[in-house]
Protein backbone atom coordinates (compact mmCIF):
# COMPACT_ATOMS: atom_id res chain seq x y z
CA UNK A 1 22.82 48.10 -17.43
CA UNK A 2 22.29 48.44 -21.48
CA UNK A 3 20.84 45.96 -23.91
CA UNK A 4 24.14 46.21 -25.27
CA UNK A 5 25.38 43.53 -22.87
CA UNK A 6 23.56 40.38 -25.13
CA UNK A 7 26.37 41.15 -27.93
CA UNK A 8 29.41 40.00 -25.42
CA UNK A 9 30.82 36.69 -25.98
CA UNK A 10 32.50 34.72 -23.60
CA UNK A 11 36.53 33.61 -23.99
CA UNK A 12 36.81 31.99 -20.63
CA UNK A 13 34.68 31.34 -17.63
CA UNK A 14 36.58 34.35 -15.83
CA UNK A 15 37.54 36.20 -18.84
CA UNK A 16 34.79 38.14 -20.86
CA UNK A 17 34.68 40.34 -24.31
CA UNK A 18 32.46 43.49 -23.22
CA UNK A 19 31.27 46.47 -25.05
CA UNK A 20 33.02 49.33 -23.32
CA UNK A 21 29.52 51.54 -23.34
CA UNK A 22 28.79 48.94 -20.44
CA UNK A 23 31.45 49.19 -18.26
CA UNK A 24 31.14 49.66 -14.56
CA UNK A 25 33.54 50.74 -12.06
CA UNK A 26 35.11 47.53 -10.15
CA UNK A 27 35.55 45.65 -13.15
CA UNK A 28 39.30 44.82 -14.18
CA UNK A 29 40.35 44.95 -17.69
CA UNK A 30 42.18 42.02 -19.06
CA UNK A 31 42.53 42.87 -22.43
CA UNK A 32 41.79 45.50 -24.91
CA UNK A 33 41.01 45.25 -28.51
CA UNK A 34 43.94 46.54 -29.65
CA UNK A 35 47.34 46.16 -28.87
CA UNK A 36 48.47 47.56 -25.28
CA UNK A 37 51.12 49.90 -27.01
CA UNK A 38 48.94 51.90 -29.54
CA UNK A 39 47.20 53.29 -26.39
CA UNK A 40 48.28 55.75 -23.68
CA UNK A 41 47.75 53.06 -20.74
CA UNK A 42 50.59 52.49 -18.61
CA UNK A 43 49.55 48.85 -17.67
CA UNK A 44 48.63 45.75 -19.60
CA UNK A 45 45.77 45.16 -16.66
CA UNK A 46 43.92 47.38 -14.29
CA UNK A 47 40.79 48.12 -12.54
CA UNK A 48 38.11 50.81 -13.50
CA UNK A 49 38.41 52.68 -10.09
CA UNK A 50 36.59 55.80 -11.32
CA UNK A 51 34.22 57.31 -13.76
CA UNK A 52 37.47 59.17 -15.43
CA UNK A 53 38.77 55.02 -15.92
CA UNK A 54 35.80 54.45 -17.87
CA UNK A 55 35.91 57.45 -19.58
CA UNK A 56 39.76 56.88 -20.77
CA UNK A 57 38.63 53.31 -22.01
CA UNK A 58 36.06 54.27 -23.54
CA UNK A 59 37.55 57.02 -25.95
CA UNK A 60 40.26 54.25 -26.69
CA UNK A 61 38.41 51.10 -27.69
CA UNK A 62 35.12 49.66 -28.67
CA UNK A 63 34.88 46.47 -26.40
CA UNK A 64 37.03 45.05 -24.10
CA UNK A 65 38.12 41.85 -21.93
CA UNK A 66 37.38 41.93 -18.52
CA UNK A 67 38.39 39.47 -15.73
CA UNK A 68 36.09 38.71 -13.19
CA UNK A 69 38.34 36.91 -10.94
CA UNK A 70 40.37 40.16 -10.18
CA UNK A 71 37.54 42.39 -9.16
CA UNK A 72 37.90 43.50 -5.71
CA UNK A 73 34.94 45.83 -5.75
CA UNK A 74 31.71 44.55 -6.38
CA UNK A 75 29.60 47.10 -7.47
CA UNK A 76 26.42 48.35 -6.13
CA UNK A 77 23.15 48.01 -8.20
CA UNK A 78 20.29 47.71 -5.53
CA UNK A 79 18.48 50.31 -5.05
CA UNK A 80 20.11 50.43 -1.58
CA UNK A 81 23.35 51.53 -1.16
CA UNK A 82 24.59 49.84 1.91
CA UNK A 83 23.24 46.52 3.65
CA UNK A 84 20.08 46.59 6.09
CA UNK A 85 22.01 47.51 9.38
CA UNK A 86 20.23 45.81 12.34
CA UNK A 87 19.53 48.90 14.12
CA UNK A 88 17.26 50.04 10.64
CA UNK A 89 15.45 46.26 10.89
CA UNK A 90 14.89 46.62 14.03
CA UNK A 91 12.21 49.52 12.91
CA UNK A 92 10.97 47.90 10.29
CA UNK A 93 7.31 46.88 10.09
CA UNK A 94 5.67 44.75 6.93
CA UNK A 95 2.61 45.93 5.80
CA UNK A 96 -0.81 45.21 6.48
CA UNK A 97 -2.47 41.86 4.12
CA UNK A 98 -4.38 43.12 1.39
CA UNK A 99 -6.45 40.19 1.52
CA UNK A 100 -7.33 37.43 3.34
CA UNK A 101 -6.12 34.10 2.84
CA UNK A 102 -9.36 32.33 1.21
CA UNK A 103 -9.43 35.02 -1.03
CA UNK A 104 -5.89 34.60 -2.22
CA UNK A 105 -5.38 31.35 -2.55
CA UNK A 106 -6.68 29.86 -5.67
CA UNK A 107 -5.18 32.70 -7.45
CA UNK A 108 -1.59 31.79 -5.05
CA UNK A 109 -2.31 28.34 -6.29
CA UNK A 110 -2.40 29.52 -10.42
CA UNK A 111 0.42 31.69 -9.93
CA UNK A 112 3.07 28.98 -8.25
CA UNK A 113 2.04 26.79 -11.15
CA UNK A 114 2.18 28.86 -14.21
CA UNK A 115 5.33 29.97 -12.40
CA UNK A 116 6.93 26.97 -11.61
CA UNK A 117 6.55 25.69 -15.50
CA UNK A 118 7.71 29.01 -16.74
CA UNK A 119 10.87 28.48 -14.61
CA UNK A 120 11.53 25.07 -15.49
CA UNK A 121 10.88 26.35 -19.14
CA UNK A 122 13.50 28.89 -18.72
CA UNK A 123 15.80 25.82 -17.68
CA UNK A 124 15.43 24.25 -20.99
CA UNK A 125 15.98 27.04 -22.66
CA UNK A 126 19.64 27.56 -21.37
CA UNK A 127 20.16 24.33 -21.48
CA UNK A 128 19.87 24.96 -25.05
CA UNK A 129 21.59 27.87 -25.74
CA UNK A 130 18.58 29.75 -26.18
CA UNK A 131 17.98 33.08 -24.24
CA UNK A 132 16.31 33.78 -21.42
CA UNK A 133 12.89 36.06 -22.16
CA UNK A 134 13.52 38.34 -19.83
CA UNK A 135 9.81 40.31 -19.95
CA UNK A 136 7.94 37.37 -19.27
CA UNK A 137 10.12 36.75 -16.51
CA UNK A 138 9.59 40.65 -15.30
CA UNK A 139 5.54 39.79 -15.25
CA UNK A 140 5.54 36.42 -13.35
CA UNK A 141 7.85 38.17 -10.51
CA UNK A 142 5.05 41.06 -10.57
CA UNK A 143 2.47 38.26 -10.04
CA UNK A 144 4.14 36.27 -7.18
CA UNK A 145 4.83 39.99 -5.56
CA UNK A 146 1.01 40.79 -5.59
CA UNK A 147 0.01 37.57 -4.62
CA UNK A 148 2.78 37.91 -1.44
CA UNK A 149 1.25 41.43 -0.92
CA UNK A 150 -2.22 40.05 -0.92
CA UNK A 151 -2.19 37.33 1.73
CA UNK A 152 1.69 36.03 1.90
CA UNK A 153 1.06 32.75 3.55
CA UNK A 154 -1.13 31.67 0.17
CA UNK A 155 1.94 31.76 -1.87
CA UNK A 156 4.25 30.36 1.03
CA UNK A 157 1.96 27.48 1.62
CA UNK A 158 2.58 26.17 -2.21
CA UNK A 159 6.34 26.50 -1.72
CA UNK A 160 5.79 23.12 0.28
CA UNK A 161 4.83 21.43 -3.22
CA UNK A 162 8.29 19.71 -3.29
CA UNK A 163 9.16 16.98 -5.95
CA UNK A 164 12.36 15.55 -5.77
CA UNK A 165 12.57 15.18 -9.39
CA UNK A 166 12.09 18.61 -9.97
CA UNK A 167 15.11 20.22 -7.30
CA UNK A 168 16.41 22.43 -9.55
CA UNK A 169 13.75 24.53 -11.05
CA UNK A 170 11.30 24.41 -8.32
CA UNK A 171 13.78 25.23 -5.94
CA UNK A 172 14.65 28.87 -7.90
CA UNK A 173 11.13 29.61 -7.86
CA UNK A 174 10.98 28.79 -4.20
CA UNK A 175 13.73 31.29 -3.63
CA UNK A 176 11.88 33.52 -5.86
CA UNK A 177 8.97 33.45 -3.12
CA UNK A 178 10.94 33.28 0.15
CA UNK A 179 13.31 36.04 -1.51
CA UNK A 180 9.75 38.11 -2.00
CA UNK A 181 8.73 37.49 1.33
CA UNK A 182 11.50 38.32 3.18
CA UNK A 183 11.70 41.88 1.12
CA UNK A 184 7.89 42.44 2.96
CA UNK A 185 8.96 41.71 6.06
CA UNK A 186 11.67 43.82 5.81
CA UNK A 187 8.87 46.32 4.19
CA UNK A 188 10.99 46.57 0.48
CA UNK A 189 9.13 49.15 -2.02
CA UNK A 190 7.11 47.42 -4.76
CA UNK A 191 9.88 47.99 -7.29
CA UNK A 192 12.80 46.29 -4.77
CA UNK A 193 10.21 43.49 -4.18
CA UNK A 194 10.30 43.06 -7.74
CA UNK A 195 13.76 43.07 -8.07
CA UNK A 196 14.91 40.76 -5.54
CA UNK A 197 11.87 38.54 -7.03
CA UNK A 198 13.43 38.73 -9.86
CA UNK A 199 17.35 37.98 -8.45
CA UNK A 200 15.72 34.41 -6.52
CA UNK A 201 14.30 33.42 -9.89
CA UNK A 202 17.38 33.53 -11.52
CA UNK A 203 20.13 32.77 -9.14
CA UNK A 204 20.60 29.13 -10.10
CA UNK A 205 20.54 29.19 -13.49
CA UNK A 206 24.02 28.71 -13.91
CA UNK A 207 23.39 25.00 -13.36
CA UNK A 208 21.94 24.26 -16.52
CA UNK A 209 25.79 25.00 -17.74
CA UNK A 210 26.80 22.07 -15.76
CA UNK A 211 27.03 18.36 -16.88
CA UNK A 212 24.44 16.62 -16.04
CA UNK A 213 25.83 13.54 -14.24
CA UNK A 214 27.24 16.25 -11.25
CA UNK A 215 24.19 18.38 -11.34
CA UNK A 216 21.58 14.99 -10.57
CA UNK A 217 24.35 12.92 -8.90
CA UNK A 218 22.51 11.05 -6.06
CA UNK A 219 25.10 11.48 -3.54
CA UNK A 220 28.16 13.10 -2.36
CA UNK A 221 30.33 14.98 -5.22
CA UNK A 222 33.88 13.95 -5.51
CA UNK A 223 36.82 16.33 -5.01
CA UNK A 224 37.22 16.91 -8.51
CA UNK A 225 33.55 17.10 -9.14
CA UNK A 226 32.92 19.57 -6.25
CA UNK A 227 35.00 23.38 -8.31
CA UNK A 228 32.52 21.84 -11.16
CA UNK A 229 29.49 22.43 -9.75
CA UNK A 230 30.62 25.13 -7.98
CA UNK A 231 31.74 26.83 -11.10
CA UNK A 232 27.56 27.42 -11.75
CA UNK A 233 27.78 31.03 -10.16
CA UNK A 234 31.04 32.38 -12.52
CA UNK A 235 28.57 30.67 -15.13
CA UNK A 236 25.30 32.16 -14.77
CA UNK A 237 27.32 35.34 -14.36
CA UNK A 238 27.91 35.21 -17.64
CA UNK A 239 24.96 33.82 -18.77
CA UNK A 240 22.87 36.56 -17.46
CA UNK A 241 25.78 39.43 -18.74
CA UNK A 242 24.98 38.15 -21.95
CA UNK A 243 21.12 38.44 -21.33
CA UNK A 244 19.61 41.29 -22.95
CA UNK A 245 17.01 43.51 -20.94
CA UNK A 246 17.85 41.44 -17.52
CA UNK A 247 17.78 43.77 -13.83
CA UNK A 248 21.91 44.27 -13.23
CA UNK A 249 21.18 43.24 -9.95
CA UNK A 250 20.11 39.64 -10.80
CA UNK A 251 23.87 39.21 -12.38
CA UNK A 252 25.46 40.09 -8.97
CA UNK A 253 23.05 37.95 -7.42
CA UNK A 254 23.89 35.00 -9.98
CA UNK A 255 27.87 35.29 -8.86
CA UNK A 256 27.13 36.25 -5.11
CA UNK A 257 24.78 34.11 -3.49
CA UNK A 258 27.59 31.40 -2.23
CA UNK A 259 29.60 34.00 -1.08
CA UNK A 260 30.06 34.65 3.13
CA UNK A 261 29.90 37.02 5.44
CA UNK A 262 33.76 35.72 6.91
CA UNK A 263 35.13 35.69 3.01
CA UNK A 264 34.66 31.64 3.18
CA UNK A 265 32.31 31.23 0.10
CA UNK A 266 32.64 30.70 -3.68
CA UNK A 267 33.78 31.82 -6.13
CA UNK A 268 35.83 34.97 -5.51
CA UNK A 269 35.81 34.96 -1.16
CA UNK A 270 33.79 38.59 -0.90
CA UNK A 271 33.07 39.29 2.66
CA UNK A 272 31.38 41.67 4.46
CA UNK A 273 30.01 45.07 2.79
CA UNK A 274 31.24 43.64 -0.66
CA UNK A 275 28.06 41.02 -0.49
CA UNK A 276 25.63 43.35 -1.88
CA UNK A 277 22.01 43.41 0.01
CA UNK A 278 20.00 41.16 -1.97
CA UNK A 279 22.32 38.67 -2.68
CA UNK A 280 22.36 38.21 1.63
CA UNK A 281 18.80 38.27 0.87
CA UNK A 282 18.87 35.64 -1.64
CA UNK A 283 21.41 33.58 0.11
CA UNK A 284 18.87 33.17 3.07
CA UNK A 285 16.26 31.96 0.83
CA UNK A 286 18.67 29.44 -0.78
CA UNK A 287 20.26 27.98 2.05
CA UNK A 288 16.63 27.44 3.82
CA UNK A 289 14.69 25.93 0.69
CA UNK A 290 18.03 23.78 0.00
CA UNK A 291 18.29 22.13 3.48
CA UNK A 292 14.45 22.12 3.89
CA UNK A 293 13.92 20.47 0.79
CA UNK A 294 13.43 16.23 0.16
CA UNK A 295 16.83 14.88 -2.55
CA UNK A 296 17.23 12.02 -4.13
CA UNK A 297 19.84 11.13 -1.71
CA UNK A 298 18.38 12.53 1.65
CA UNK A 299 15.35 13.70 3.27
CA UNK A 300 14.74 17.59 3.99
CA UNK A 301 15.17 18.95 7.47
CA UNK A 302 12.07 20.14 9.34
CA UNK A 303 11.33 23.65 9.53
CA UNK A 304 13.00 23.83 13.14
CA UNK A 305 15.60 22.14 12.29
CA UNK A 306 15.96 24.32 9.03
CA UNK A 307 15.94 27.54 11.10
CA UNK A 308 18.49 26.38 13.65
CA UNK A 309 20.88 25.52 10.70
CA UNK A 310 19.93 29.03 9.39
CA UNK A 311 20.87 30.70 13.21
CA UNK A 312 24.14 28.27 13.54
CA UNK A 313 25.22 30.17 10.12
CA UNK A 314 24.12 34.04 11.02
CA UNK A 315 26.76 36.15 11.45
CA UNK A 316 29.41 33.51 9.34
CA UNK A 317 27.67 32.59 6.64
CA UNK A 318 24.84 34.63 6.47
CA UNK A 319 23.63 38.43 7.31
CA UNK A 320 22.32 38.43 11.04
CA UNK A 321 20.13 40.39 10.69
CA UNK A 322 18.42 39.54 7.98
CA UNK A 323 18.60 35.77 8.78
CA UNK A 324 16.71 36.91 11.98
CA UNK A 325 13.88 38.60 9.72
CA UNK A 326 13.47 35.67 7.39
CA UNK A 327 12.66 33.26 10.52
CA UNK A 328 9.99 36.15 11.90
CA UNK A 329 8.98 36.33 8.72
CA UNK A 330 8.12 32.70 8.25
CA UNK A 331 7.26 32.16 11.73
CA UNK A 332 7.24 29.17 14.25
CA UNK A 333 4.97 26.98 11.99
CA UNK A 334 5.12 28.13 9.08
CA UNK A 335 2.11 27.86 6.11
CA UNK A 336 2.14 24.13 4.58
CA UNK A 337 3.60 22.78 8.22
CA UNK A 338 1.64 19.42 8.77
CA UNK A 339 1.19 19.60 12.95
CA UNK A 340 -0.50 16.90 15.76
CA UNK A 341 -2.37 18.53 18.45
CA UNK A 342 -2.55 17.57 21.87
CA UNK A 343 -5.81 16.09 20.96
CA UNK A 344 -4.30 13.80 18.58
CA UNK A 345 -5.70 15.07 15.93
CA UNK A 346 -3.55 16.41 12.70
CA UNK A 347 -4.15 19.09 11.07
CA UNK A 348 -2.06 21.91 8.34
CA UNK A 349 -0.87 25.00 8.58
CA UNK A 350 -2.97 27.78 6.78
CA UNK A 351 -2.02 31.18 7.94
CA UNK A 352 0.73 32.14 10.49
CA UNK A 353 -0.55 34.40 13.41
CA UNK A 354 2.10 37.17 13.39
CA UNK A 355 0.76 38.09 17.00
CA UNK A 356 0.36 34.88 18.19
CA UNK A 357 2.82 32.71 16.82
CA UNK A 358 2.41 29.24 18.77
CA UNK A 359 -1.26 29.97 17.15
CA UNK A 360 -1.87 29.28 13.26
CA UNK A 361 -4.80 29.27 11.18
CA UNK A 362 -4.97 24.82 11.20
CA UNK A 363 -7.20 22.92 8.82
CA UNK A 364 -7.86 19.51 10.73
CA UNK A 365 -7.03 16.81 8.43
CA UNK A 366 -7.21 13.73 10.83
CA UNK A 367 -9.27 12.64 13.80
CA UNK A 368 -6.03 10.85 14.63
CA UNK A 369 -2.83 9.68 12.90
CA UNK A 370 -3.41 8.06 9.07
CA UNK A 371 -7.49 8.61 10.34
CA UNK A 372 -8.77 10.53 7.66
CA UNK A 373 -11.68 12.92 8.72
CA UNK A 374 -14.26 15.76 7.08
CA UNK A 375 -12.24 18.57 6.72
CA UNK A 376 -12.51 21.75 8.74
CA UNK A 377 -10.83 24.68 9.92
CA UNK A 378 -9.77 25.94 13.01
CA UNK A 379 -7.95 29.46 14.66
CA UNK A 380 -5.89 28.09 17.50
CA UNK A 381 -5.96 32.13 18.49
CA UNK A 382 -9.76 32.12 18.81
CA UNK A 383 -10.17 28.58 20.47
CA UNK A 384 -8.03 26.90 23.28
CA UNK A 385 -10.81 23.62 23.46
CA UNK A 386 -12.55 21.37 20.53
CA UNK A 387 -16.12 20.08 21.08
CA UNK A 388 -14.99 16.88 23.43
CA UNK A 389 -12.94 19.27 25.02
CA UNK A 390 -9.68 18.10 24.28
CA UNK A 391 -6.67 20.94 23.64
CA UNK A 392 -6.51 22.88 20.39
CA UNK A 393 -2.75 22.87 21.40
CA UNK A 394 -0.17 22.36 18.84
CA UNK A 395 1.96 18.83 20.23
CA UNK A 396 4.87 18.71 17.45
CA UNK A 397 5.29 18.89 13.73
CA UNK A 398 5.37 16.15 11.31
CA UNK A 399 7.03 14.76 8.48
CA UNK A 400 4.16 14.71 5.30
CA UNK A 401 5.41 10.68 5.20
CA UNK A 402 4.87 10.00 9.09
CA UNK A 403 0.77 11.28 8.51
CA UNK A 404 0.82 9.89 4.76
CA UNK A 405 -0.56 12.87 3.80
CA UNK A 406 0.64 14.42 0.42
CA UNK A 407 -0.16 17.74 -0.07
CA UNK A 408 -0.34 17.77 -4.16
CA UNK A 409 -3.57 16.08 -3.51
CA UNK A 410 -5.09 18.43 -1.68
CA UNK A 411 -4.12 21.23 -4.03
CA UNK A 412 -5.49 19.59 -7.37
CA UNK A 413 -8.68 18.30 -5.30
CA UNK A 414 -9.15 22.30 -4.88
CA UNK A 415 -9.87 21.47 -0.95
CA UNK A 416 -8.35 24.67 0.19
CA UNK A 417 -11.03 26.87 -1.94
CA UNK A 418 -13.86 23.65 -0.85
CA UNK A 419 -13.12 24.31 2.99
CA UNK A 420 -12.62 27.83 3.38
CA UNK A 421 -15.73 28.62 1.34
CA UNK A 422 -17.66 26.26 3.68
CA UNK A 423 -16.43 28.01 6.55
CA UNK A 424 -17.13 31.09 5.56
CA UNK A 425 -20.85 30.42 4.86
CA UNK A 426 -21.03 29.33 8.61
């Protein structure tokens, strides 16, 4: 993809001006800048099925119209050229941590935050009409990549820094992470990492092209409101066509991630091997942050219940087998999980145990529910038994408003850095 793309303009949402130097082969041609008779094409409308296509186009016109509602091939822009086959994930290792986690996470902690604003920043921006800077979007994806290379529950853990009031943006850079994350599990090269970073980021932004009163209505959208709101992927389609310097990738991404496996999703009803690999990728991320996530009108569902939605939609909805990486990936209690022990005590989720997963990394929190207590922290792998000898066993997980703990607090209090520094004296 060219820098060229910035100069289109767009006529409709589905119809869009082009400069023929940017082609790519899938796209359908509308309309041409010059009448249909003063060339040698024998239909008013086609689709660029080959290279010679492009080529005859090209020597013909300067720009074009193209109509993304008639392509029926989507073409292929991540680096790989089919999706991840289970049989290949099956294989597939992540790498070793670079770090540990009380190294990482003050610097997990700076990068969600200076990430977070940029994205909501970004937001504005389209909002607008201004454009998107695409290089400073490039280097916060290479942060939140190192940081997920370093120690990946650091960055997970801040993912659980929900606001309701901020859905929209915090939820792309969510995706951004989870996106991220699943590419290391799935052991992604540092460039793919970057560009499915990248894809997560920018998914959504779409939304900022749609009113306001559907985007923050506190409840269920009406018939009429519902193609409005879904019209956010054609949009940020174009948006990011228009974007100059932006990874192609992150455009298909921008139209694909509501798509299905079955040919059920929105906006064009793609199935199968037209869903290209990281929008499955990013669709997993999405659907998990959206249902897992607190809204004005409804509270989020636990992780388990989160992952079971995820599983109900594998195979439909979703890519199996990636769906089935992102919940190894993330584990049985995830990092930022708030959990009472058999003990009674309550305690949150540091670091996942990928070879012991009923066993986290806990930080006790409470001697027992709402008791506040000196913080300390705890490897359920390395001890089955606290002092009194009552169970280091993990009893169920609960809601962050069932403990009254808030997590924010925690985070600007610095406790995580506080703790683990303690402990590590010891």
């Amino acid at each position: 993809m060219t820098n060229g793309i910035h100069n289109l303009t767009i006529d409709t949402i589905d119809l869009v001006q082009i400069n023929v130097k940017d082609l790519k082969i899938g796209m359908f041609v509308s309309k041409l800048d010059r009448p249909w008779l003063e060339t040698n094409f024998l239909f008013q409308g086609f689709e660029l099925k080959t290279q010679a296509d492009i080529d005859a186009v090209q020597k013909q016109c300067d720009f074009v119209y193209i109509d993304v509602s008639k392509q029926t091939q989507v073409p292929r822009y991540v680096a790989r050229g089919t999706a991840y086959t289970k049989d290949y994930l099956d294989h597939v290792k992540p790498p070793e941590k670079r770090k540990s986690f009380a190294q990482e996470i003050k610097r997990a902690e700076n990068i969600y935050h200076k990430t977070s604003s940029l994205v909501k920043s970004f937001m504005e921006e389209v909002r607008l009409g201004r454009p998107i800077d695409v290089m400073v979007a490039k280097k916060a994806v290479a942060a939140c990549v190192d940081s997920i290379l370093n120690a990946p529950d650091a960055l997970m853990l801040m993912t659980q820094l929900k606001k309701r009031d901020e859905y929209t943006a915090q939820h792309s850079m969510n995706v951004c992470v989870f996106s991220i994350a699943l590419g290391r599990q799935i052991n992604l090269s540092l460039d793919e990492l970057n560009n499915v970073g990248l894809c997560g980021m920018m998914h959504d932004m779409g939304k900022m092209l749609v009113p306001l009163e559907i985007l923050n209505k506190p409840g269920r959208l009406t018939p009429e409101e519902l193609p409005v709101m879904q019209s956010h992927a054609a949009k940020g389609w174009s948006l990011l066509m228009r974007t100059s310097g932006i990874y192609a990738g992150a455009i298909d991404v921008a139209h694909m991630h509501h798509e299905r496996i079955d040919g059920t999703g929105y906006p064009r009803q793609l199935k199968g091997e037209q869903i290209t690999p990281y929008s499955r990728i990013v669709a997993i991320a999405d659907m998990y942050d959206a249902v897992s996530s607190d809204r004005i009108y409804k509270p989020g569902k636990s992780h388990l219940e989160s992952i079971k939605i995820l599983t109900d939609a594998a195979g439909s909805h979703l890519d199996s087998a990636l769906t089935m990486k992102f919940i190894e990936c993330l584990g049985i209690y995830p990092a930022g999980s708030i959990v009472e022990l058999a003990s009674g005590q309550v305690a949150l989720v540091l670091e996942v145990n990928p070879k012991v997963k009923l066993k986290p990394k806990i930080m006790i929190l409470q001697e027992k529910l709402n008791q506040p207590c000196l913080e300390f922290v705890v490897d359920l792998a390395m001890l089955s038994q606290n002092v009194d000898g009552r169970d280091y066993v993990i009893k169920k997980v609960l809601r962050p408003d069932e403990c009254g703990i808030d997590l924010s607090t925690y985070v600007k209090a610095g406790l995580f850095e506080k703790v683990l520094a303690n402990e590590e004296r010891k």
